[in-house]
C-alpha atoms as a PDB file:
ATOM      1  CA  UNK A   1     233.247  13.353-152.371  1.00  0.00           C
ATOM      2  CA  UNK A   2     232.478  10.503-154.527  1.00  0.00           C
ATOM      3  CA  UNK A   3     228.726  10.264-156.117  1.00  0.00           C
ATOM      4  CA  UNK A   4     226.646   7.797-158.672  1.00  0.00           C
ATOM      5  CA  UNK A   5     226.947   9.980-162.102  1.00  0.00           C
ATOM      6  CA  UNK A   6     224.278   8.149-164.688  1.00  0.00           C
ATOM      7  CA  UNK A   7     224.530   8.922-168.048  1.00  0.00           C
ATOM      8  CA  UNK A   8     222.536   7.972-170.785  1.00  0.00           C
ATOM      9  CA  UNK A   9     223.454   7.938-174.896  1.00  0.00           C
ATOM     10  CA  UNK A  10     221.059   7.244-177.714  1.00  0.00           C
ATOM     11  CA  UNK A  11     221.725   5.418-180.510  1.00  0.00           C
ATOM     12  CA  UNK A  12     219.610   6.200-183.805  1.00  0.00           C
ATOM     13  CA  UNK A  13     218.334   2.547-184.986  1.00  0.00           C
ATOM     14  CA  UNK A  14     215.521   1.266-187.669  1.00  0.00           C
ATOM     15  CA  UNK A  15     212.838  -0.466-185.410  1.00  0.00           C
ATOM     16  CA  UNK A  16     209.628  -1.978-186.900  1.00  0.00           C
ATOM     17  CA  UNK A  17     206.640  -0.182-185.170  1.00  0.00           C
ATOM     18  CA  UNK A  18     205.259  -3.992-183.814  1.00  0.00           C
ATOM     19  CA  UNK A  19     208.253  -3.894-182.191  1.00  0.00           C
ATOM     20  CA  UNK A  20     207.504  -1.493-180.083  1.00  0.00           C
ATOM     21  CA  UNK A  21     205.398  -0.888-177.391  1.00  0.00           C
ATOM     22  CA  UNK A  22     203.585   2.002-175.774  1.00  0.00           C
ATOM     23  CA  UNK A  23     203.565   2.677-172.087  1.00  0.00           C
ATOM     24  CA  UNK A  24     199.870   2.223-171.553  1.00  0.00           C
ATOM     25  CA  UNK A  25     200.061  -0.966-173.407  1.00  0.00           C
ATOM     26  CA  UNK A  26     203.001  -2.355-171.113  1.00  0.00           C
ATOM     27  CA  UNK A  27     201.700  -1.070-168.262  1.00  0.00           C
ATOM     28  CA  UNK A  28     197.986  -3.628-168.922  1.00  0.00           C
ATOM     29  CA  UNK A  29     200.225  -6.427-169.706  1.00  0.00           C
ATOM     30  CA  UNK A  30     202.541  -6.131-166.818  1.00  0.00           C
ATOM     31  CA  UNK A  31     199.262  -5.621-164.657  1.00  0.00           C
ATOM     32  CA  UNK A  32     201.620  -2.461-163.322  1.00  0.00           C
ATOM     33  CA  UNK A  33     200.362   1.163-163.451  1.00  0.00           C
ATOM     34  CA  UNK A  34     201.627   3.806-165.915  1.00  0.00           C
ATOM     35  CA  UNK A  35     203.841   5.922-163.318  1.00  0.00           C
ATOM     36  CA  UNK A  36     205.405   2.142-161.890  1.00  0.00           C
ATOM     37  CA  UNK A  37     206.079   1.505-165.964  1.00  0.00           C
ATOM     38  CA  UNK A  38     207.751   5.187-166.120  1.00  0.00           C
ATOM     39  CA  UNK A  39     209.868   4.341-162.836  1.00  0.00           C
ATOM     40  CA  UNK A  40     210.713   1.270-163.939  1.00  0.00           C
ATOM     41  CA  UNK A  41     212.081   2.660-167.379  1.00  0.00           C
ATOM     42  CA  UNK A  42     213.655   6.021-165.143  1.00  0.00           C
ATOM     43  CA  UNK A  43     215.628   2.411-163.320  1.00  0.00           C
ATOM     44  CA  UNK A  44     217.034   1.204-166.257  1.00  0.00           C
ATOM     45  CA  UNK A  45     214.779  -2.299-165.954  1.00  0.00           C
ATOM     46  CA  UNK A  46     213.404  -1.277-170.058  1.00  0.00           C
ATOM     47  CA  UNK A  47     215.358  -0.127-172.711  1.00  0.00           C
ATOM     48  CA  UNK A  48     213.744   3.114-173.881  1.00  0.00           C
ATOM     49  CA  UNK A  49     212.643   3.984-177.326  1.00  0.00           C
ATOM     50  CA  UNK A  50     211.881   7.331-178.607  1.00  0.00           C
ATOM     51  CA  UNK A  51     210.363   8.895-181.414  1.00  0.00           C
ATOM     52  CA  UNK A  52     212.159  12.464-181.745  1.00  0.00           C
ATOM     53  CA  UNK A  53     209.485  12.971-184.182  1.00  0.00           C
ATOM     54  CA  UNK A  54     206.185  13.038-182.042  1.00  0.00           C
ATOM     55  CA  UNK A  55     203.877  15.411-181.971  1.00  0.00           C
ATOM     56  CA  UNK A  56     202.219  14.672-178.539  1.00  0.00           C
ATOM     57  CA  UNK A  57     205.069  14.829-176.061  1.00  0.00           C
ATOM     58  CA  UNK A  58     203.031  11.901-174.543  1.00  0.00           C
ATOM     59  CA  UNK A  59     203.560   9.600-177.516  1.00  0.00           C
ATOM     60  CA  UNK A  60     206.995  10.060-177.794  1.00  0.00           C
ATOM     61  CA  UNK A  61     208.392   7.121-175.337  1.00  0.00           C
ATOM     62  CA  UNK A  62     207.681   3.057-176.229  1.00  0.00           C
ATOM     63  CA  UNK A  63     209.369  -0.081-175.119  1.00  0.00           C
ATOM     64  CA  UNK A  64     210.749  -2.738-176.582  1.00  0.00           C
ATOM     65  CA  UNK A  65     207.553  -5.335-176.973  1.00  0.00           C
ATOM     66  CA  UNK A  66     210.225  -8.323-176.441  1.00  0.00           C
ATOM     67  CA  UNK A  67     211.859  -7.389-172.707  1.00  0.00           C
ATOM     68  CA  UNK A  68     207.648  -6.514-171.810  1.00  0.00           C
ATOM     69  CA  UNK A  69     206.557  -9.810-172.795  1.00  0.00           C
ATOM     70  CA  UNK A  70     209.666 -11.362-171.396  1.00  0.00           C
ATOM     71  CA  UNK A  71     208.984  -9.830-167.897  1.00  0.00           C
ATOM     72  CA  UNK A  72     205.368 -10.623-167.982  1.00  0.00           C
ATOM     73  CA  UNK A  73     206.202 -14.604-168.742  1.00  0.00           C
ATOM     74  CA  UNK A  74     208.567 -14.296-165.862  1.00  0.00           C
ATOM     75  CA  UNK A  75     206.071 -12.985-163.256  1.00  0.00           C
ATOM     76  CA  UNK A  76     203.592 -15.838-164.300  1.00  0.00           C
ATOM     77  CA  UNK A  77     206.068 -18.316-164.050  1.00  0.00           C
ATOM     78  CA  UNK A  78     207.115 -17.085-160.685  1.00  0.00           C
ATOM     79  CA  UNK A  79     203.142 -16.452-159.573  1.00  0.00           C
ATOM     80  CA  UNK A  80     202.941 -20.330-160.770  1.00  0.00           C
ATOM     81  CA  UNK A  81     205.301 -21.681-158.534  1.00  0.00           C
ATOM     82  CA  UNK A  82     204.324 -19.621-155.337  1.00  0.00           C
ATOM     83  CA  UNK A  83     200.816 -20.628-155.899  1.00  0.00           C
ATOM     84  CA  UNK A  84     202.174 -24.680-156.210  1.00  0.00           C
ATOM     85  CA  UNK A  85     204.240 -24.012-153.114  1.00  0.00           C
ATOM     86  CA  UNK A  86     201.331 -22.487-150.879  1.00  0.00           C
ATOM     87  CA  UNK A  87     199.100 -25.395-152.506  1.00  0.00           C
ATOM     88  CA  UNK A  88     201.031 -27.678-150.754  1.00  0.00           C
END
């Protein structure tokens, strides 16, 4: 039988704390809610930080700020257009 097999790897990097952001946080700018934020990391559509060092097991996983505030200039674009297009 053949299945999907997903594995993930870490890679230990020095990241600037503004570079990062919390899953609350992305969750308000992407106008999503914290468990769609989670899925969508669980997917693969983030990259996923993580502070081995945090005490709150809650406080432990961040995004990158730069693919959030990508995504969220993308979906405005894209609400932009379909609200010209339905204007029309």
């Amino acid at each position: 039988m053949k299945f999907e097999v997903r594995r993930i790897t870490y890679e230990v990097e020095e990241l600037d704390p503004g570079e990062l952001m919390a899953i609350s946080e992305a969750a308000r700018v992407l106008g999503m809610t914290i468990p769609g934020v989670r899925s969508a990391m669980d997917r693969g559509q983030f990259t996923e930080v993580v502070d081995p060092d945090a005490v709150e097991q809650r406080f432990r996983r961040y995004l990158l700020r730069q693919e959030v505030e990508d995504l969220a200039a993308r979906r405005e674009r894209s609400a932009e257009k379909r609200a010209a297009i339905e204007a029309a």
